[in-house]
N, C-alpha and C. Protein backbone atom coordinates (compact mmCIF):
# COMPACT_ATOMS: atom_id res chain seq x y z
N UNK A 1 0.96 11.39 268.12
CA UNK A 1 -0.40 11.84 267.86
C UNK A 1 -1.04 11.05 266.72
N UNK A 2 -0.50 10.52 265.68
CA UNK A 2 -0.59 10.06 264.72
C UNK A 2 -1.08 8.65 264.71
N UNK A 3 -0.62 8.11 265.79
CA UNK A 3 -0.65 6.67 266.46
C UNK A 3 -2.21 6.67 267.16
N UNK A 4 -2.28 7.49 267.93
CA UNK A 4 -3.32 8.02 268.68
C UNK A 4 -4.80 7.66 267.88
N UNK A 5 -4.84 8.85 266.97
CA UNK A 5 -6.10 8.93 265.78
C UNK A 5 -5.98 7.72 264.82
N UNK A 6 -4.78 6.87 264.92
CA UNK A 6 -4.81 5.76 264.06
C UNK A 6 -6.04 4.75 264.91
N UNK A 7 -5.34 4.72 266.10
CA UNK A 7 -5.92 3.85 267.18
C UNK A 7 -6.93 3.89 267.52
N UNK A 8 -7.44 5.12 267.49
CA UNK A 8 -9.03 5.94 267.21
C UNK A 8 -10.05 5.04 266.29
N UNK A 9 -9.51 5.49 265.15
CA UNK A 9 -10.21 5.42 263.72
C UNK A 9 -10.66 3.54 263.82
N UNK A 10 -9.31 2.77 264.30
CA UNK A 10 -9.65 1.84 263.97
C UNK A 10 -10.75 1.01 265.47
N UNK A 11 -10.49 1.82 266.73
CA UNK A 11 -11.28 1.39 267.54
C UNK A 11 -12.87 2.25 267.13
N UNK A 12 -13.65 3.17 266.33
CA UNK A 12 -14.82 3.43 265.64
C UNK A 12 -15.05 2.15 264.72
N UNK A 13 -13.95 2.07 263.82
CA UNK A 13 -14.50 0.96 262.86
C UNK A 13 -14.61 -0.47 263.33
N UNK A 14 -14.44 -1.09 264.28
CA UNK A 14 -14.41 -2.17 265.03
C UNK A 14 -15.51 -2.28 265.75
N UNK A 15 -15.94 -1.10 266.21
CA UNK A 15 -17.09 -0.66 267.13
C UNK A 15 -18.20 -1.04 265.82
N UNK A 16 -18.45 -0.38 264.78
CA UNK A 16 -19.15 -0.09 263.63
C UNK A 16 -19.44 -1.70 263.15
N UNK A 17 -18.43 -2.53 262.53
CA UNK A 17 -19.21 -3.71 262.43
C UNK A 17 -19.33 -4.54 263.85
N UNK A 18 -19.07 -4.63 264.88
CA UNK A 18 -19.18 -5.43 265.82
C UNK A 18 -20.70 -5.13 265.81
N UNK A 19 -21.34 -3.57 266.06
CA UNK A 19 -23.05 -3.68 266.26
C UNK A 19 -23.30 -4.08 264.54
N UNK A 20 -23.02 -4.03 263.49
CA UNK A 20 -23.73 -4.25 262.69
C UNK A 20 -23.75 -5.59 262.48
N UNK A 21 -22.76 -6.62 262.57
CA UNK A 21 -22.91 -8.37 262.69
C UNK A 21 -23.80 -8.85 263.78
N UNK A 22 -23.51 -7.82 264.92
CA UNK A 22 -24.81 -7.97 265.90
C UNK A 22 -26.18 -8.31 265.85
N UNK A 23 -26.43 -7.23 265.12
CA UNK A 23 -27.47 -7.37 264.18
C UNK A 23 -28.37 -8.14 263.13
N UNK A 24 -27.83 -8.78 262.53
CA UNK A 24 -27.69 -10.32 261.64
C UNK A 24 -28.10 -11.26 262.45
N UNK A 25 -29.69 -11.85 261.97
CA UNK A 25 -30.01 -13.11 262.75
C UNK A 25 -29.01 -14.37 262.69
N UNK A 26 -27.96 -14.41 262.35
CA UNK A 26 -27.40 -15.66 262.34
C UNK A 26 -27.90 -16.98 262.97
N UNK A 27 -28.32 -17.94 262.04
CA UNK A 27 -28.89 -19.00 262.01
C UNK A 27 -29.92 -18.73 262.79
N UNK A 28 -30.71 -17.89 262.95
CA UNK A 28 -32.47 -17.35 263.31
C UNK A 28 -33.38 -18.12 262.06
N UNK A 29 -34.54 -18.57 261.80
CA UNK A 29 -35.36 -18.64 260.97
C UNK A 29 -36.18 -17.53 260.66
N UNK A 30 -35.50 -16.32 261.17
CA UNK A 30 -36.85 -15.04 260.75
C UNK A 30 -37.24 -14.52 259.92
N UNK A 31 -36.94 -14.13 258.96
CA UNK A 31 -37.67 -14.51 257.32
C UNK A 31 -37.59 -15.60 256.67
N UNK A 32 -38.58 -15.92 256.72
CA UNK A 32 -39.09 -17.38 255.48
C UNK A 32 -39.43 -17.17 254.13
N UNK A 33 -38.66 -16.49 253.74
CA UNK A 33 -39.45 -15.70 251.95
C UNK A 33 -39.25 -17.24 251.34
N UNK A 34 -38.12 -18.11 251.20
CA UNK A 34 -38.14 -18.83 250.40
C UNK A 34 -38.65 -19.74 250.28
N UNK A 35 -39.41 -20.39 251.27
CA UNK A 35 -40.28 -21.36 251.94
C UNK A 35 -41.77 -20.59 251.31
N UNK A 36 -41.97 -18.88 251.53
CA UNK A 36 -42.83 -18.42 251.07
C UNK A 36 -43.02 -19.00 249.02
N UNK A 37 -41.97 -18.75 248.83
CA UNK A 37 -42.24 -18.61 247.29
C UNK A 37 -42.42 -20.33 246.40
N UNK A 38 -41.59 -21.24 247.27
CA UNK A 38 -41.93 -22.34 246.82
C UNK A 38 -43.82 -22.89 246.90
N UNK A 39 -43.84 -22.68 248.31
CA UNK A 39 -45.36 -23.12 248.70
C UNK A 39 -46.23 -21.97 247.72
N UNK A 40 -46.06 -20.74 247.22
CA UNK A 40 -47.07 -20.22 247.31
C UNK A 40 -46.98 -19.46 245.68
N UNK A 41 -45.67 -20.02 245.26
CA UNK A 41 -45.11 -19.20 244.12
C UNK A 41 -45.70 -19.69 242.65
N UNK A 42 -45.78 -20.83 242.26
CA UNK A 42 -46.87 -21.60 241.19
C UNK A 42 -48.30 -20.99 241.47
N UNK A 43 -49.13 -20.60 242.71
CA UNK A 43 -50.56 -20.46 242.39
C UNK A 43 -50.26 -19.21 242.12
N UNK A 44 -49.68 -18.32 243.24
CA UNK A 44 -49.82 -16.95 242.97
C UNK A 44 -49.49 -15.85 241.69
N UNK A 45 -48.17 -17.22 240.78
CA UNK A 45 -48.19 -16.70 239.43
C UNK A 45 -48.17 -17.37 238.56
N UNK A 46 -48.61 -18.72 238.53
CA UNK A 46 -48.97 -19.54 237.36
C UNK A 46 -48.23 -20.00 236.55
N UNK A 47 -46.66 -19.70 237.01
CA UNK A 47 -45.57 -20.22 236.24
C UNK A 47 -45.11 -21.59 236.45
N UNK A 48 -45.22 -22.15 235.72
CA UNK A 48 -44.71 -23.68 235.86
C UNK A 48 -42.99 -23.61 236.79
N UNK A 49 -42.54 -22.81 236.41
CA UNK A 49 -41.21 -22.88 236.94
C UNK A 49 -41.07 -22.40 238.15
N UNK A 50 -40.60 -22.76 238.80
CA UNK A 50 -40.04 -21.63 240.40
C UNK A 50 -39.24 -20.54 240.32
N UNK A 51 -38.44 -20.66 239.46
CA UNK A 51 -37.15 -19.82 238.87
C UNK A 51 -37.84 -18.83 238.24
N UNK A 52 -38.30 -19.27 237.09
CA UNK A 52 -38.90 -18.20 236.72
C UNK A 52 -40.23 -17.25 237.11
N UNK A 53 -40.58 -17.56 237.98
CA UNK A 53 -41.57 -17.30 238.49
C UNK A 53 -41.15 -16.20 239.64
N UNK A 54 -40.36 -16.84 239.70
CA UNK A 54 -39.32 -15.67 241.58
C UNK A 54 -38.46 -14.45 240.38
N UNK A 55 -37.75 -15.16 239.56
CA UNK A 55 -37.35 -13.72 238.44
C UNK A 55 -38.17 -12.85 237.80
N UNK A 56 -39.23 -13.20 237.31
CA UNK A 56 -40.03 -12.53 236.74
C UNK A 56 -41.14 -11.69 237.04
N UNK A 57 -41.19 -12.60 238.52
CA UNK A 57 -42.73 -11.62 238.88
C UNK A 57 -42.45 -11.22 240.19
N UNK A 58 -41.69 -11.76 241.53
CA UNK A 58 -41.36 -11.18 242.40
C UNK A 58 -40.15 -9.87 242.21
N UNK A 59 -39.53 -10.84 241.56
CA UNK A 59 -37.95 -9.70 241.71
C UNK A 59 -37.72 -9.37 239.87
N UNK A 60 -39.03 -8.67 239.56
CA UNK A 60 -39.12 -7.94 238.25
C UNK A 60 -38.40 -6.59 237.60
N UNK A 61 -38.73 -5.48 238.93
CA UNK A 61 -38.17 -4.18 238.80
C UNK A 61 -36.74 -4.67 238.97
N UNK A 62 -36.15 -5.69 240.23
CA UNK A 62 -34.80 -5.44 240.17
C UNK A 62 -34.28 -6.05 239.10
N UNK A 63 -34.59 -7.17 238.49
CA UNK A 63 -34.28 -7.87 237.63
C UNK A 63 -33.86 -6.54 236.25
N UNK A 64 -34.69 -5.69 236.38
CA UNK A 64 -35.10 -4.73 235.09
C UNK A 64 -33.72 -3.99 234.87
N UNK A 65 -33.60 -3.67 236.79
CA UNK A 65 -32.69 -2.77 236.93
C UNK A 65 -31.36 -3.08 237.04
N UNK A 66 -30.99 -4.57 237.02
CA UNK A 66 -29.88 -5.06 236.50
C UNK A 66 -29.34 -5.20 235.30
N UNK A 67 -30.63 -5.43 234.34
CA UNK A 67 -30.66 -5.53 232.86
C UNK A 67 -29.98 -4.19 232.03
N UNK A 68 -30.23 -3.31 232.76
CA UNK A 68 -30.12 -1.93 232.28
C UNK A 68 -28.81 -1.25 232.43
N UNK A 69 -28.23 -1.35 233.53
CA UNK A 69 -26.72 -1.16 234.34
C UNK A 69 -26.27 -2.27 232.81
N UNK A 70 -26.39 -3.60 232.79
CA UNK A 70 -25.33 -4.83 232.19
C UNK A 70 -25.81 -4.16 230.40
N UNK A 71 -26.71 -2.79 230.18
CA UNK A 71 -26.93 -2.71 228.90
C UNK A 71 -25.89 -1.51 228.71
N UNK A 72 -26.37 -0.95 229.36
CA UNK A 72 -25.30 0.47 229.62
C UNK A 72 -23.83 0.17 229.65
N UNK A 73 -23.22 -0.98 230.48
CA UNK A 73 -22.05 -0.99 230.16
C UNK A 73 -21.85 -1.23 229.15
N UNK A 74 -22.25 -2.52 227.98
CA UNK A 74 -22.17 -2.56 227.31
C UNK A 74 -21.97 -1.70 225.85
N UNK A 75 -22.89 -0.82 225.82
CA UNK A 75 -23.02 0.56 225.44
C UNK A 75 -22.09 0.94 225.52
N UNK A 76 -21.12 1.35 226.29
CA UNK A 76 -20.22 2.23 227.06
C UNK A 76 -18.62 1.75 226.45
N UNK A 77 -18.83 0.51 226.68
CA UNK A 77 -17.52 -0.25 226.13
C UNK A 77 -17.55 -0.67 224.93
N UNK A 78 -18.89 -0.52 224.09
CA UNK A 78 -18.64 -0.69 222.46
C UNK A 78 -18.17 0.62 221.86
N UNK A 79 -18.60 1.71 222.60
CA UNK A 79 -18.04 3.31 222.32
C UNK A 79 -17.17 3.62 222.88
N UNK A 80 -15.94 3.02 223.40
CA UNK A 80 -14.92 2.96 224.29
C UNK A 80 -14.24 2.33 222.64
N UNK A 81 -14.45 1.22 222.23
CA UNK A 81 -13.70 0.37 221.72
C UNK A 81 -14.02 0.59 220.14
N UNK A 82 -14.81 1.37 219.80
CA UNK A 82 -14.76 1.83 218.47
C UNK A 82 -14.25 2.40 217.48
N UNK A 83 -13.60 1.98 216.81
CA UNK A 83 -12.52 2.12 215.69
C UNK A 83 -13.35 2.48 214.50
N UNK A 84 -13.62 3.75 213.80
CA UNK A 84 -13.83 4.08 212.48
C UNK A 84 -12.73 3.62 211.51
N UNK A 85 -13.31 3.12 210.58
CA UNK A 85 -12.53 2.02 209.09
C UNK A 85 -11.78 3.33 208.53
N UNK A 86 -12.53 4.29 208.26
CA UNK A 86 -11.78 5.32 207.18
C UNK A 86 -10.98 6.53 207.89
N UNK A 87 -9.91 5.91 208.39
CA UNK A 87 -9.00 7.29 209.13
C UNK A 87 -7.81 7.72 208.09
């Protein structure tokens, strides 16, 4: 029985990514964002840079919201690792 629901479980999960790789344009051209941001990324934000221009003003909030997670750990592991002098 054991064999059975093994054989199960793993014929669902096989099933599960087979449609989800399905899915995936592989080598499709169907989003062009990056083609978008070169051609269109200097007028639309005036940044001399491309780089900075795609970090800062397209991908701002996530950028923010990475900043914040990499502050927090930090946080987390200086109060993890804190040793008071006078014990």
């Amino acid at each position: 029985m054991r064999r059975v629901i093994s054989i199960i479980i793993l014929l669902i999960i096989a099933g599960g990514l087979i449609l989800a790789f399905s899915q995936i344009p592989f080598g499709k051209n169907k989003i062009n964002v990056a083609n978008y941001y070169i051609k269109k990324g200097i007028e639309e934000t005036g940044a001399v840079n491309i780089i900075t221009s795609v970090v800062l003003n397209y991908r701002g909030f996530d950028t923010l919201g990475e900043v914040t997670v990499l502050f927090i750990a930090a946080i987390g592991l200086g109060a993890v690792l804190f040793v008071e002098g006078n014990q």
